[in-house]
N, C-alpha and C. Protein backbone atom coordinates (compact mmCIF):
# COMPACT_ATOMS: atom_id res chain seq x y z
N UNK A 1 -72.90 -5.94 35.36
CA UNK A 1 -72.03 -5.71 34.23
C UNK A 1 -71.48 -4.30 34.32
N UNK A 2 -70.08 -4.14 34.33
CA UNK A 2 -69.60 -2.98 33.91
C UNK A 2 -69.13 -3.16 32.88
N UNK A 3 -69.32 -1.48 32.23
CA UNK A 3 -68.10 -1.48 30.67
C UNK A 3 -67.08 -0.64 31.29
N UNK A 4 -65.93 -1.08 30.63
CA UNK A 4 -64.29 -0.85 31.28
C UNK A 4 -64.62 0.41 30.14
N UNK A 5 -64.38 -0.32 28.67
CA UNK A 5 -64.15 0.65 27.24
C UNK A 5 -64.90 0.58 26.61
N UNK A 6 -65.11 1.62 25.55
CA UNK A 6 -65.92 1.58 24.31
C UNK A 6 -65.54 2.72 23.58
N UNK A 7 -65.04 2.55 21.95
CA UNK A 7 -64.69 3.28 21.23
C UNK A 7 -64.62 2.61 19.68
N UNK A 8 -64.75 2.91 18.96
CA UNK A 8 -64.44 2.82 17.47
C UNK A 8 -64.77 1.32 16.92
N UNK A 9 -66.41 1.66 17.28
CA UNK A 9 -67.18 0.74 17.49
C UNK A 9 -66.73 -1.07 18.09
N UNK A 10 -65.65 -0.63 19.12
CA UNK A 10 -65.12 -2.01 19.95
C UNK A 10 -66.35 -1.37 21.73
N UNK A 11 -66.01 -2.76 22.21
CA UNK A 11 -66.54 -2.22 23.80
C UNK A 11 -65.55 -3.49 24.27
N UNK A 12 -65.13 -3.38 25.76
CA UNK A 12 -64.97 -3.92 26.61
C UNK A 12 -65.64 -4.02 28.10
N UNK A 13 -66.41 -5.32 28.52
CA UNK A 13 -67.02 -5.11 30.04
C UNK A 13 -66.89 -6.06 30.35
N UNK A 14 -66.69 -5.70 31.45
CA UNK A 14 -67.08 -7.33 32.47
C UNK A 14 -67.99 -7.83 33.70
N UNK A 15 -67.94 -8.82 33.92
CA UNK A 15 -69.02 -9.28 34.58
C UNK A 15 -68.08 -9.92 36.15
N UNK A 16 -68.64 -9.70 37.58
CA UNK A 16 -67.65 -9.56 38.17
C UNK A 16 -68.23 -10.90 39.32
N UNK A 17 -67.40 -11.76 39.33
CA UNK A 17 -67.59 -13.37 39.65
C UNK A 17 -68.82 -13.23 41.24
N UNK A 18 -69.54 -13.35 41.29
CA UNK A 18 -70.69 -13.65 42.19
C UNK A 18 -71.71 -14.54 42.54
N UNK A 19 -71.45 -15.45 43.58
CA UNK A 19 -72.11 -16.40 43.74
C UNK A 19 -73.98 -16.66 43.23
N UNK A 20 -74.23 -15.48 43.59
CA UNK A 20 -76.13 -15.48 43.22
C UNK A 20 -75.67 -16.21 41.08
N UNK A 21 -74.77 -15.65 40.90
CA UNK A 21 -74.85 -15.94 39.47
C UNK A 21 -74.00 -17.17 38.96
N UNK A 22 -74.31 -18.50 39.80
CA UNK A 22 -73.94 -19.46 39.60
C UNK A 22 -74.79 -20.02 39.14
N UNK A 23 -74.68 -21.48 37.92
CA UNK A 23 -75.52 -22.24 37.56
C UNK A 23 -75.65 -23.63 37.77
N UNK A 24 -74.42 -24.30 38.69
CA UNK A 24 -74.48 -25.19 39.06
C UNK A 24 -73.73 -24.96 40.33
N UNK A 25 -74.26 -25.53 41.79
CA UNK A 25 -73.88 -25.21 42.73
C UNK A 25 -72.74 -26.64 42.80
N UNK A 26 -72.91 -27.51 42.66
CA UNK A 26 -71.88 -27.86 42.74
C UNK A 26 -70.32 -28.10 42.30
N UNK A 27 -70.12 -27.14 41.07
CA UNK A 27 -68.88 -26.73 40.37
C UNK A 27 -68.74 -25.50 40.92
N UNK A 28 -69.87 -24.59 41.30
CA UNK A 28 -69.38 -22.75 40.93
C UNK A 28 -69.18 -22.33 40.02
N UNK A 29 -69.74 -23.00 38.79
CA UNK A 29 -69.25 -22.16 37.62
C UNK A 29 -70.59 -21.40 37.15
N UNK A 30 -69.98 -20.12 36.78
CA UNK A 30 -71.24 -18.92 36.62
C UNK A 30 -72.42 -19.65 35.16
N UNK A 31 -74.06 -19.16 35.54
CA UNK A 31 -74.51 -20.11 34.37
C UNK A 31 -74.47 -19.51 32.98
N UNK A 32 -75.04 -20.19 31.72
CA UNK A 32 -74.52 -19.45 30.68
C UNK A 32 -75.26 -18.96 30.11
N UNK A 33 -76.39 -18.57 30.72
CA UNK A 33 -77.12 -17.35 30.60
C UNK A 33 -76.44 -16.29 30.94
N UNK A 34 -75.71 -15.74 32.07
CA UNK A 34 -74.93 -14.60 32.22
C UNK A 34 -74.05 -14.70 31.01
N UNK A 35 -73.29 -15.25 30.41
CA UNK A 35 -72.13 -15.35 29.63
C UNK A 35 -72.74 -14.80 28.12
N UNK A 36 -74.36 -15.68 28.29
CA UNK A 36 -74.82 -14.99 26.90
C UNK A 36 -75.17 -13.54 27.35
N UNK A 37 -75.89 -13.01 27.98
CA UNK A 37 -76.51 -11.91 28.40
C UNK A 37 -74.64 -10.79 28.35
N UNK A 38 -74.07 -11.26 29.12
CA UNK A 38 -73.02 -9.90 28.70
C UNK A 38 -72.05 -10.02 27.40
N UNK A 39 -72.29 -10.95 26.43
CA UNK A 39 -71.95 -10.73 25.30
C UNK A 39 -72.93 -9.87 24.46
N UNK A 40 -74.24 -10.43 24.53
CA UNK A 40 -74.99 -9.42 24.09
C UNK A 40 -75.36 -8.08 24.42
N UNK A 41 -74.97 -7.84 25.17
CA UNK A 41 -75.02 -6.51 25.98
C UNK A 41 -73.75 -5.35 25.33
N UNK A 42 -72.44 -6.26 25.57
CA UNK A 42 -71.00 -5.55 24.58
C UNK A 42 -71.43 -5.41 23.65
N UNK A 43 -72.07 -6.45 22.44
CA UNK A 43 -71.95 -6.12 21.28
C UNK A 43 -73.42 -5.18 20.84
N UNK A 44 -74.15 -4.82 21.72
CA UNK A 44 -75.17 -3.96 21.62
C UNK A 44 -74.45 -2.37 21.71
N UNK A 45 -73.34 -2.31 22.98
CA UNK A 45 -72.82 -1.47 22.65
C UNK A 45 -71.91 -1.07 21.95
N UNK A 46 -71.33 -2.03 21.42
CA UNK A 46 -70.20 -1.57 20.28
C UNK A 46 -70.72 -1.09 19.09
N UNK A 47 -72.09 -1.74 18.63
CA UNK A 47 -73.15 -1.16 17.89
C UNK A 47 -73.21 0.27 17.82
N UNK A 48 -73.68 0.33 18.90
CA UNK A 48 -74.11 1.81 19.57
C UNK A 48 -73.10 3.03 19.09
N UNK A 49 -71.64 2.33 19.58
CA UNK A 49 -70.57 3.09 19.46
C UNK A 49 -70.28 3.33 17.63
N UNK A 50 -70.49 2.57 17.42
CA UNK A 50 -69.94 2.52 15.63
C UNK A 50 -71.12 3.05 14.98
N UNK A 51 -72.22 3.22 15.45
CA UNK A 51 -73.11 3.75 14.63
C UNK A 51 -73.71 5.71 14.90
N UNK A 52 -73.32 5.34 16.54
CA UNK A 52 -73.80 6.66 17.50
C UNK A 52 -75.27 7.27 17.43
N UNK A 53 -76.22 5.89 16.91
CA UNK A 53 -77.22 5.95 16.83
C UNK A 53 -78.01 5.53 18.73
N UNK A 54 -78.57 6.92 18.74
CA UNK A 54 -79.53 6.97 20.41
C UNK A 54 -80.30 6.46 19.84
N UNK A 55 -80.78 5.43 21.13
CA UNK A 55 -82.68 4.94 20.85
C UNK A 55 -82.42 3.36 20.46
N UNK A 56 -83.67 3.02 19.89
CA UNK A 56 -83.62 1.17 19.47
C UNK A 56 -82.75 0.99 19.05
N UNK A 57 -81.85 -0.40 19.43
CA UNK A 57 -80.88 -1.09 18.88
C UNK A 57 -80.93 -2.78 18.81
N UNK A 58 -81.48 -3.49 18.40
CA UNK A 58 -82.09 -4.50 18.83
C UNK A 58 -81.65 -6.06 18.02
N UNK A 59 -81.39 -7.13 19.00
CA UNK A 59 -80.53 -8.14 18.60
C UNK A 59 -81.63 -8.72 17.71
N UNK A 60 -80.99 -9.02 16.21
CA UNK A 60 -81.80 -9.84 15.38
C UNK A 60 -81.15 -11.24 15.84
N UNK A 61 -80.22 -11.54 16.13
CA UNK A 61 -79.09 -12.55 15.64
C UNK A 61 -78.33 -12.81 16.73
N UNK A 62 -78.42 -13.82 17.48
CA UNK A 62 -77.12 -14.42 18.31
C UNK A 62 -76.27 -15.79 18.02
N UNK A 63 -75.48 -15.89 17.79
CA UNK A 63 -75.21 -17.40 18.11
C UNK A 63 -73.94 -17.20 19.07
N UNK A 64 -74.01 -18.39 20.10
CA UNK A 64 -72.84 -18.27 20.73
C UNK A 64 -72.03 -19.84 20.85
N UNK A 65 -71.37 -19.68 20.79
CA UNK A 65 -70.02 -21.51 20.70
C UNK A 65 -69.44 -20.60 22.07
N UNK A 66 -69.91 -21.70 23.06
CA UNK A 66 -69.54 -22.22 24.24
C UNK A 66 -67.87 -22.99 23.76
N UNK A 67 -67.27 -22.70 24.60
CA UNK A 67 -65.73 -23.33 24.59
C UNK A 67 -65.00 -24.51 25.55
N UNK A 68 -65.67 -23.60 27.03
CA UNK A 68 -65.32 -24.14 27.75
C UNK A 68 -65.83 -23.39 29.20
N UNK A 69 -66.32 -24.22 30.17
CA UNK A 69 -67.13 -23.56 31.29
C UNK A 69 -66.22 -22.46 32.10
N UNK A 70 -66.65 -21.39 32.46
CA UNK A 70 -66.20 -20.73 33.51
C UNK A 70 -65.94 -20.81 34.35
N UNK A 71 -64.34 -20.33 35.11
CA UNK A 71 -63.29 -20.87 35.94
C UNK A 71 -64.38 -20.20 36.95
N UNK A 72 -64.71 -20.95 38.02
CA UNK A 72 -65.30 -20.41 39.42
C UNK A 72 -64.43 -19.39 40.24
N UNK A 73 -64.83 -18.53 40.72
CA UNK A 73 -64.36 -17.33 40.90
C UNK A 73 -63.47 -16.29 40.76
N UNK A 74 -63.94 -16.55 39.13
CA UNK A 74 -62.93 -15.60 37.96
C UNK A 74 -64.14 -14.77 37.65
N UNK A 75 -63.68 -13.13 37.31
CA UNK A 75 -64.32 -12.38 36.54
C UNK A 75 -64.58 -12.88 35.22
N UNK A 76 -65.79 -12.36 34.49
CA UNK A 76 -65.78 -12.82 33.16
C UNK A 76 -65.88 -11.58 32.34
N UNK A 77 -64.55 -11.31 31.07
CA UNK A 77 -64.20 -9.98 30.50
C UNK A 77 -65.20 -10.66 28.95
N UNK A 78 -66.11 -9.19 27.78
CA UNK A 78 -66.12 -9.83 26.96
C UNK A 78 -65.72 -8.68 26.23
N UNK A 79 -65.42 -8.81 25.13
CA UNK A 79 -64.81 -7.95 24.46
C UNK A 79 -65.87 -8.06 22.79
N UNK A 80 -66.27 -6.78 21.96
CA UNK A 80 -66.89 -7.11 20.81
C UNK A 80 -66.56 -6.26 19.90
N UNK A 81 -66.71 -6.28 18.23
CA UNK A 81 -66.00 -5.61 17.64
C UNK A 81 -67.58 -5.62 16.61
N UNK A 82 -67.86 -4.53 16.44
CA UNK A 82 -68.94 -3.84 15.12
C UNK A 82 -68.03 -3.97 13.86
N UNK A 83 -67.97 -4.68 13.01
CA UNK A 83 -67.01 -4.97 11.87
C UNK A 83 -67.73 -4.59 10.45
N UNK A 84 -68.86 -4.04 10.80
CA UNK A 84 -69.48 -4.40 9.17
C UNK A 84 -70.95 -3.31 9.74
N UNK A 85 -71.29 -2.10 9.04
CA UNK A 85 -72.64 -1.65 8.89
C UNK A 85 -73.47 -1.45 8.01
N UNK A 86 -74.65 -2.13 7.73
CA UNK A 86 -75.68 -1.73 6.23
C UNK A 86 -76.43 -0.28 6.66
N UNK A 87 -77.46 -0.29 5.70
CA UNK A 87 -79.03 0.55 6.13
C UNK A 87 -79.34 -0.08 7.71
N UNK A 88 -79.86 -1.10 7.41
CA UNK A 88 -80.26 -1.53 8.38
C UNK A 88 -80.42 -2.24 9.65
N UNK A 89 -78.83 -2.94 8.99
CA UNK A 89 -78.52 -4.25 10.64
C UNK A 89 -76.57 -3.50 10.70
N UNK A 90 -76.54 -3.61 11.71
CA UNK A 90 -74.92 -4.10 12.37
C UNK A 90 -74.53 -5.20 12.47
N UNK A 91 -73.54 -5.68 11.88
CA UNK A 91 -72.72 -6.97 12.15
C UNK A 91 -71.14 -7.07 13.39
N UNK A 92 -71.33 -7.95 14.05
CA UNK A 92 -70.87 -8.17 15.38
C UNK A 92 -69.87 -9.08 16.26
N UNK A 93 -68.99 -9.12 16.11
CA UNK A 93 -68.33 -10.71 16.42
C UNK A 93 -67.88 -10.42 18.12
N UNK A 94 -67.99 -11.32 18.99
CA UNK A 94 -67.42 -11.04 20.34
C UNK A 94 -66.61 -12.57 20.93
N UNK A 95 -66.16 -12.07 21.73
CA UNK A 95 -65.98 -12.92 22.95
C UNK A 95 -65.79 -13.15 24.01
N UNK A 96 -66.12 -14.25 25.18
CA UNK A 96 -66.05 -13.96 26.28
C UNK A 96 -64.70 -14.67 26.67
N UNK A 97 -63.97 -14.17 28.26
CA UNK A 97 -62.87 -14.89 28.42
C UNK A 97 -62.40 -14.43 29.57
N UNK A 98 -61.78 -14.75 30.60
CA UNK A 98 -61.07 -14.83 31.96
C UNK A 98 -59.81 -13.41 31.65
N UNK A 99 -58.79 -14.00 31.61
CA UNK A 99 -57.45 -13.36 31.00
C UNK A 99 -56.97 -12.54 30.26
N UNK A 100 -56.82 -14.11 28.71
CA UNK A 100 -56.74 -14.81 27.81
C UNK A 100 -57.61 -14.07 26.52
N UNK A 101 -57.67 -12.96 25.78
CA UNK A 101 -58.91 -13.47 24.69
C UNK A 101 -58.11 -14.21 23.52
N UNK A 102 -57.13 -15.00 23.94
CA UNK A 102 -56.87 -16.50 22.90
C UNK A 102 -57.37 -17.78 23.32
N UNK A 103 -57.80 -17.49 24.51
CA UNK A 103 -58.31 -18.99 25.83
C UNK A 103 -60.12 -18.33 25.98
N UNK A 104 -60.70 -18.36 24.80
CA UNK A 104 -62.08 -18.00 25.36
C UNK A 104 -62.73 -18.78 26.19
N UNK A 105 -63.95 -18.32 26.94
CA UNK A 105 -64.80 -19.34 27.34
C UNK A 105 -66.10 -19.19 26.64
N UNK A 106 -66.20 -18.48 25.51
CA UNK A 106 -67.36 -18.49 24.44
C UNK A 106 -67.08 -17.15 23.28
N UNK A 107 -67.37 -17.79 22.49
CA UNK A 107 -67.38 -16.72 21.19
C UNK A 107 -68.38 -16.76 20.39
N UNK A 108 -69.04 -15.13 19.79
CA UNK A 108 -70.14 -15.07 19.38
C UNK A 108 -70.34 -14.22 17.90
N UNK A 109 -70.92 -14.51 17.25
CA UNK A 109 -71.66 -13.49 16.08
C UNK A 109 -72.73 -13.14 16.09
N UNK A 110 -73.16 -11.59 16.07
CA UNK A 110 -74.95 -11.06 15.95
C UNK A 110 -74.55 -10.37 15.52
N UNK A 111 -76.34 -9.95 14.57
CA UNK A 111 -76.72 -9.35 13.70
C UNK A 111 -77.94 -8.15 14.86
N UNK A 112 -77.54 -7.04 14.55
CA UNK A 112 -78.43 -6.39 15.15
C UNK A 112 -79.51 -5.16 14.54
N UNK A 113 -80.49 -4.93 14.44
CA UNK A 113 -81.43 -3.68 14.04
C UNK A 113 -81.31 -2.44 14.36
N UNK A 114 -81.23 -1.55 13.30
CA UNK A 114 -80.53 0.12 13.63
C UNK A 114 -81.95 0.62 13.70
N UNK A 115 -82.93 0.79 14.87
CA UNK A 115 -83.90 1.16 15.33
C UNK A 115 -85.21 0.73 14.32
N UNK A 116 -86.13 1.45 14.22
CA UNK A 116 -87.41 1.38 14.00
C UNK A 116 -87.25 2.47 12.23
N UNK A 117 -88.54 1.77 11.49
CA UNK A 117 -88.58 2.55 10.53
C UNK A 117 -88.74 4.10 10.79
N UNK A 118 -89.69 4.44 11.39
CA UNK A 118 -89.52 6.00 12.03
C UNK A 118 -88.44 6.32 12.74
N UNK A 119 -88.24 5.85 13.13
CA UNK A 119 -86.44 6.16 14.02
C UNK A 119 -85.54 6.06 13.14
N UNK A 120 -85.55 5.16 12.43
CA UNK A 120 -84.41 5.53 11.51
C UNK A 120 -83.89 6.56 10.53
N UNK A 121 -85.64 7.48 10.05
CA UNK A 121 -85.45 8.52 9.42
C UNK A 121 -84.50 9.86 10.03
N UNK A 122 -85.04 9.70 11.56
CA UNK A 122 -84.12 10.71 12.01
C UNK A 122 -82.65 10.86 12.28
N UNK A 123 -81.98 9.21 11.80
CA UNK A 123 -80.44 9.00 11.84
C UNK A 123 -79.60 8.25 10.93
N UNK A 124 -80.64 8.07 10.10
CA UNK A 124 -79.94 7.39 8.92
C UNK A 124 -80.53 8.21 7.47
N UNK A 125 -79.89 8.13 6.47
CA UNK A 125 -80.16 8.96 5.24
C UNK A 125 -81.55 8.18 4.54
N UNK A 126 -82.62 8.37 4.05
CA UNK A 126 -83.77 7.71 3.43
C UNK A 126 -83.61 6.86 2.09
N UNK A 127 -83.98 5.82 2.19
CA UNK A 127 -84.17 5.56 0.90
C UNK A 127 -85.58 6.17 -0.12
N UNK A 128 -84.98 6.16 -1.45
CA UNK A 128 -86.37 6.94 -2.32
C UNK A 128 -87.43 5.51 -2.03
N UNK A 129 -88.78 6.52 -1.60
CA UNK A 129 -89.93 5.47 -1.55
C UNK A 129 -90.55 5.46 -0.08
N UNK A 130 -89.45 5.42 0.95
CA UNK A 130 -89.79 5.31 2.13
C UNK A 130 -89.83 6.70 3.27
């Protein structure tokens, strides 16, 4: 996985078409474990980026809607957007896609954890009590 971008809590990376990371040898199409793994990975960092919190960042929440299988020896770009931050989780929408991000080949929403209760004191403001 490379990341191309990341800024204002968006990321862009991609994943770059390689046979070891096929899931069915007889299509070539990459399996969708990679497809989940670098969506979650973008939207960990777009997290990252929108919050600029170092240290634990951790997926509570994935779901991903599969669209349509991956073109065999196409890169796979995903792109994710941090849309929403509480105390304690980041909210996340992404998707993966060839080209096209109007032609996905999967689109996703997670919910992610802004570190550890002790970690969080040092980057987030306290609530009274804790």
């Amino acid at each position: 996985m490379t990341l191309l971008e990341a800024s204002g809590g968006t990321a862009l990376c991609r994943v770059p078409y390689d046979e070891k990371l096929i899931g069915n040898p007889e299509t070539g199409v990459i399996h969708g474990g990679v497809i989940t793994s670098l969506l979650d990975n973008t939207c960990g960092i777009a997290v990252g980026v929108k919050t600029k919190l170092v240290g634990a960042i951790a997926t509570l929440d994935l779901r991903i809607d599969y669209m349509k299988p991956a073109t065999p020896k196409q890169d796979i770009l995903a792109f994710a957007d941090c849309y929403r931050v509480s105390r304690n989780i980041a909210f996340v929408r992404g998707l993966a896609y060839h080209t096209d991000k109007d032609d996905p080949i999967a689109t996703c929403t997670a919910a992610f954890m802004l570190g550890t209760k002790s970690f969080r004191g040092a980057n987030l403001p306290a609530k009274e009590g804790e």
